[in-house]
Protein backbone atom coordinates (compact mmCIF):
# COMPACT_ATOMS: atom_id res chain seq x y z
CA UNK A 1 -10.09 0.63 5.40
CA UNK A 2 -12.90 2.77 6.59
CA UNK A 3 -13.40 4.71 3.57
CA UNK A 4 -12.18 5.17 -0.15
CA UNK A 5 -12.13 7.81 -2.98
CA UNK A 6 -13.55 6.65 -5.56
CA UNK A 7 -15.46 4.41 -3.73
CA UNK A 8 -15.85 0.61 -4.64
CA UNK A 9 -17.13 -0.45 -7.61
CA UNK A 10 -17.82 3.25 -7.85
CA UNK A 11 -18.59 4.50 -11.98
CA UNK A 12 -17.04 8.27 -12.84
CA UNK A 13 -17.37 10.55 -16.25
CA UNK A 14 -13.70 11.07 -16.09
CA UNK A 15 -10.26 9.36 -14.25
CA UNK A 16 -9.85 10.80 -11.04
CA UNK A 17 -6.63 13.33 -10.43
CA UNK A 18 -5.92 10.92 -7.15
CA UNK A 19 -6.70 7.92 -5.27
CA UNK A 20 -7.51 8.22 -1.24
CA UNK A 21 -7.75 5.92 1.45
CA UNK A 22 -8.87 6.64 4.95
CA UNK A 23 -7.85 3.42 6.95
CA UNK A 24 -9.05 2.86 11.21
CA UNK A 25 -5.86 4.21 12.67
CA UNK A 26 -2.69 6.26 12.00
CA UNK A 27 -0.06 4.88 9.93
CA UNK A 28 3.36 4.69 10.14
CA UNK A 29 5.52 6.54 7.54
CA UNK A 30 7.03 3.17 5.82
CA UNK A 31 5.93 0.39 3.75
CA UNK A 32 2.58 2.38 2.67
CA UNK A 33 2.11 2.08 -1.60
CA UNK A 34 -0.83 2.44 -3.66
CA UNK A 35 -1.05 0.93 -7.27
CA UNK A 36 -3.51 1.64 -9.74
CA UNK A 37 -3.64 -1.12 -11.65
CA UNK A 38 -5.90 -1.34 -15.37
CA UNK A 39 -6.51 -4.46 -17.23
CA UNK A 40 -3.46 -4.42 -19.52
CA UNK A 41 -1.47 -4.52 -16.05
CA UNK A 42 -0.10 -0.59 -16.29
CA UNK A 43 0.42 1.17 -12.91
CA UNK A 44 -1.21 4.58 -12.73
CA UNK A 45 -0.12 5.88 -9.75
CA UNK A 46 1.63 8.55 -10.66
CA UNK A 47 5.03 10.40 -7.29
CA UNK A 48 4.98 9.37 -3.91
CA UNK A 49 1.75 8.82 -1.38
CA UNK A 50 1.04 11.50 0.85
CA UNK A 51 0.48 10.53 4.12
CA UNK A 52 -1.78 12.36 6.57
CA UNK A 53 -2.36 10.68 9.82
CA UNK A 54 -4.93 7.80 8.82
CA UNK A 55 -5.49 9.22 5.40
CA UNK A 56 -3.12 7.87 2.10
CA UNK A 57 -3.91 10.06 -0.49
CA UNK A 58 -1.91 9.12 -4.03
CA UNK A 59 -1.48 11.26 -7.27
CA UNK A 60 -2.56 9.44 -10.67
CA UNK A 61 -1.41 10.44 -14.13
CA UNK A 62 -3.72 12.43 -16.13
CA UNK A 63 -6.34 11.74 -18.59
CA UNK A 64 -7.18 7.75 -17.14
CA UNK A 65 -8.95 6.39 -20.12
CA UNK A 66 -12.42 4.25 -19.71
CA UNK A 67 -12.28 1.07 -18.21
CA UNK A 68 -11.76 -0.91 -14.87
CA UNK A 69 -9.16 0.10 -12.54
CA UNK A 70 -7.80 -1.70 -9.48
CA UNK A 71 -6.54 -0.03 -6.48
CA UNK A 72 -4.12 -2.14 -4.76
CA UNK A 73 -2.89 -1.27 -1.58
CA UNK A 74 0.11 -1.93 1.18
CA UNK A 75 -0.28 -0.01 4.29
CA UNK A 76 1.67 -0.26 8.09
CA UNK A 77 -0.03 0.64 10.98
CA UNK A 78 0.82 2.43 13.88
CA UNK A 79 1.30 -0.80 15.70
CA UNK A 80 3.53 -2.29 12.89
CA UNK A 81 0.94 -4.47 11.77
CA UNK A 82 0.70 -4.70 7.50
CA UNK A 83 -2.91 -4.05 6.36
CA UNK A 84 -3.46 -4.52 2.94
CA UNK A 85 -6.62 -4.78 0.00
CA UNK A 86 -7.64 -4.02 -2.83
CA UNK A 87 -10.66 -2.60 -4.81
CA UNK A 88 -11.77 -1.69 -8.06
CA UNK A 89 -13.19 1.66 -9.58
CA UNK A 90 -14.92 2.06 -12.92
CA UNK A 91 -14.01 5.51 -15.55
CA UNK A 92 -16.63 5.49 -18.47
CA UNK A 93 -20.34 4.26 -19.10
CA UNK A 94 -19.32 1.34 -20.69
CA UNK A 95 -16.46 -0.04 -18.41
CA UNK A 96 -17.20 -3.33 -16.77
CA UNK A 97 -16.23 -5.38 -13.64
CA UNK A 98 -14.18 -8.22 -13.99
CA UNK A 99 -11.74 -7.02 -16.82
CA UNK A 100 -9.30 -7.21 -13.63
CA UNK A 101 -8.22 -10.47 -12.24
CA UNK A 102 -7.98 -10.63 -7.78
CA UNK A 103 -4.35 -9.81 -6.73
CA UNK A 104 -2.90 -13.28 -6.76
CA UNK A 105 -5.18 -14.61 -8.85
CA UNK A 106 -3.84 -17.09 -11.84
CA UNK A 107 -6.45 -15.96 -13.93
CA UNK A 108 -4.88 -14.09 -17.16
CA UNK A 109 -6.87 -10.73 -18.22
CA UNK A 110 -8.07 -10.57 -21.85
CA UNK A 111 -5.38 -9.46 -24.02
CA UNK A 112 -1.98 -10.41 -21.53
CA UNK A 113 0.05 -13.08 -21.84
CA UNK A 114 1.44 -12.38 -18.35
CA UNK A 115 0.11 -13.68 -15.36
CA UNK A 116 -0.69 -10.72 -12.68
CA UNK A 117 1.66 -12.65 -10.10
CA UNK A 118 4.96 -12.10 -12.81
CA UNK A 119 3.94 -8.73 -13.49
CA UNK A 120 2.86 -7.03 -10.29
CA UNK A 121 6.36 -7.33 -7.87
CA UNK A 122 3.26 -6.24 -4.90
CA UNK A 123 2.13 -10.22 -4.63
CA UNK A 124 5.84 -11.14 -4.43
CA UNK A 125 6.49 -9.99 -1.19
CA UNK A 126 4.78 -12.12 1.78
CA UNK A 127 3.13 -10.06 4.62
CA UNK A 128 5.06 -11.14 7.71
CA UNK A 129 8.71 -9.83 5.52
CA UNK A 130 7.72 -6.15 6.73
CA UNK A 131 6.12 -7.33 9.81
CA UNK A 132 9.59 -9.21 10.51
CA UNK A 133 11.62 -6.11 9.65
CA UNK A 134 9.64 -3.93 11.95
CA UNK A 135 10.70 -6.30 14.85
CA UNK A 136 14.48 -6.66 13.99
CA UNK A 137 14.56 -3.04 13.84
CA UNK A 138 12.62 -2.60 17.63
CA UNK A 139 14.85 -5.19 19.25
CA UNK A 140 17.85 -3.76 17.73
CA UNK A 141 16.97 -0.32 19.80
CA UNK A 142 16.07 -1.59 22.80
CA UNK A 143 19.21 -3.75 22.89
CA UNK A 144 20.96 -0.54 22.46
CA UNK A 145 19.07 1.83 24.70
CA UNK A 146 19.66 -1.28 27.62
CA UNK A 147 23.81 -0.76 26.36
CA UNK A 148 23.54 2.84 26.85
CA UNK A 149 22.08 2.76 30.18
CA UNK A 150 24.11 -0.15 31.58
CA UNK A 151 27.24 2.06 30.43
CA UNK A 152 25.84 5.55 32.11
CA UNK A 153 25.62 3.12 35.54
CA UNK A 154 29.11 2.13 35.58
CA UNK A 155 29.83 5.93 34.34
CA UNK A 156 27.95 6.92 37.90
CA UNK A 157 29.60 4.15 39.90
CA UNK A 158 32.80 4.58 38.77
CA UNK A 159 33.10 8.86 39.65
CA UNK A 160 31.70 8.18 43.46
């Protein structure tokens, strides 16, 4: 990630209307989510990510009230590679860091009974499951592509 809106650790008057991330190459159209995650574990993210060329850009519900936020983020790109990383944004003089365990942490926050792992499906899925995906779905064109031009041969043998 080259560049986020808000910015890290970054303190605004008021919840933003969206979330951005500008990442060091394109990305591909699949796998790419943003979750906005606040200390009671509630996903803000609010419709689908808009995707334009490096930049992930993704809508928020209105009226965020004060505290810490957490992006979270799942990316692919354009070599099939998952990127992914987190960050956290403050709304309101007196939010503070820290009322937002790490992604995968075992620490609870204040007031859950949950553990982020059971609640956030994201840290569920390992990295290499997309990654794995990617490469059944590549090997299962090429296999066909090398089928379709071993059958145009014979075709072309087969007419002289």
């Amino acid at each position: 990630m080259i560049s986020s809106t808000p910015g890290t650790n970054e303190r605004l008057p008021q919840g933003p209307s969206s979330v951005a991330l500008r990442l060091s190459a394109p990305l591909l159209k699949i796998g790419n989510e943003i979750r906005v995650i606040d200390a009671a574990s509630t996903n803000w993210a609010q419709g689908e990510a808009v995707l334009a060329r490096d930049t992930l850009t993704q809508p928020l519900a209105p009226n965020l009230p004060p505290g810490e936020y957490q992006v979270r983020w799942r990316v692919v790109s354009s070599d099939g590679h998952p990127v992914n990383g987190s960050y956290s944004f403050l709304v309101g003089d007196d939010a503070q860091l820290g009322s937002i365990p790490a992604p995968g942490s075992t620490q609870v926050p204040a007031g859950s009974a949950a553990s982020p792992a059971a609640t956030d499906p994201f840290q569920q899925v390992p990295g290499w499951i997309p990654a794995a995906g990617f490469g059944a779905v590549a090997g299962l064109g090429l296999y066909l592509a090398w089928g379709f031009v071993r059958r145009l041969r014979k075709a072309a043998r087969e007419s002289d």
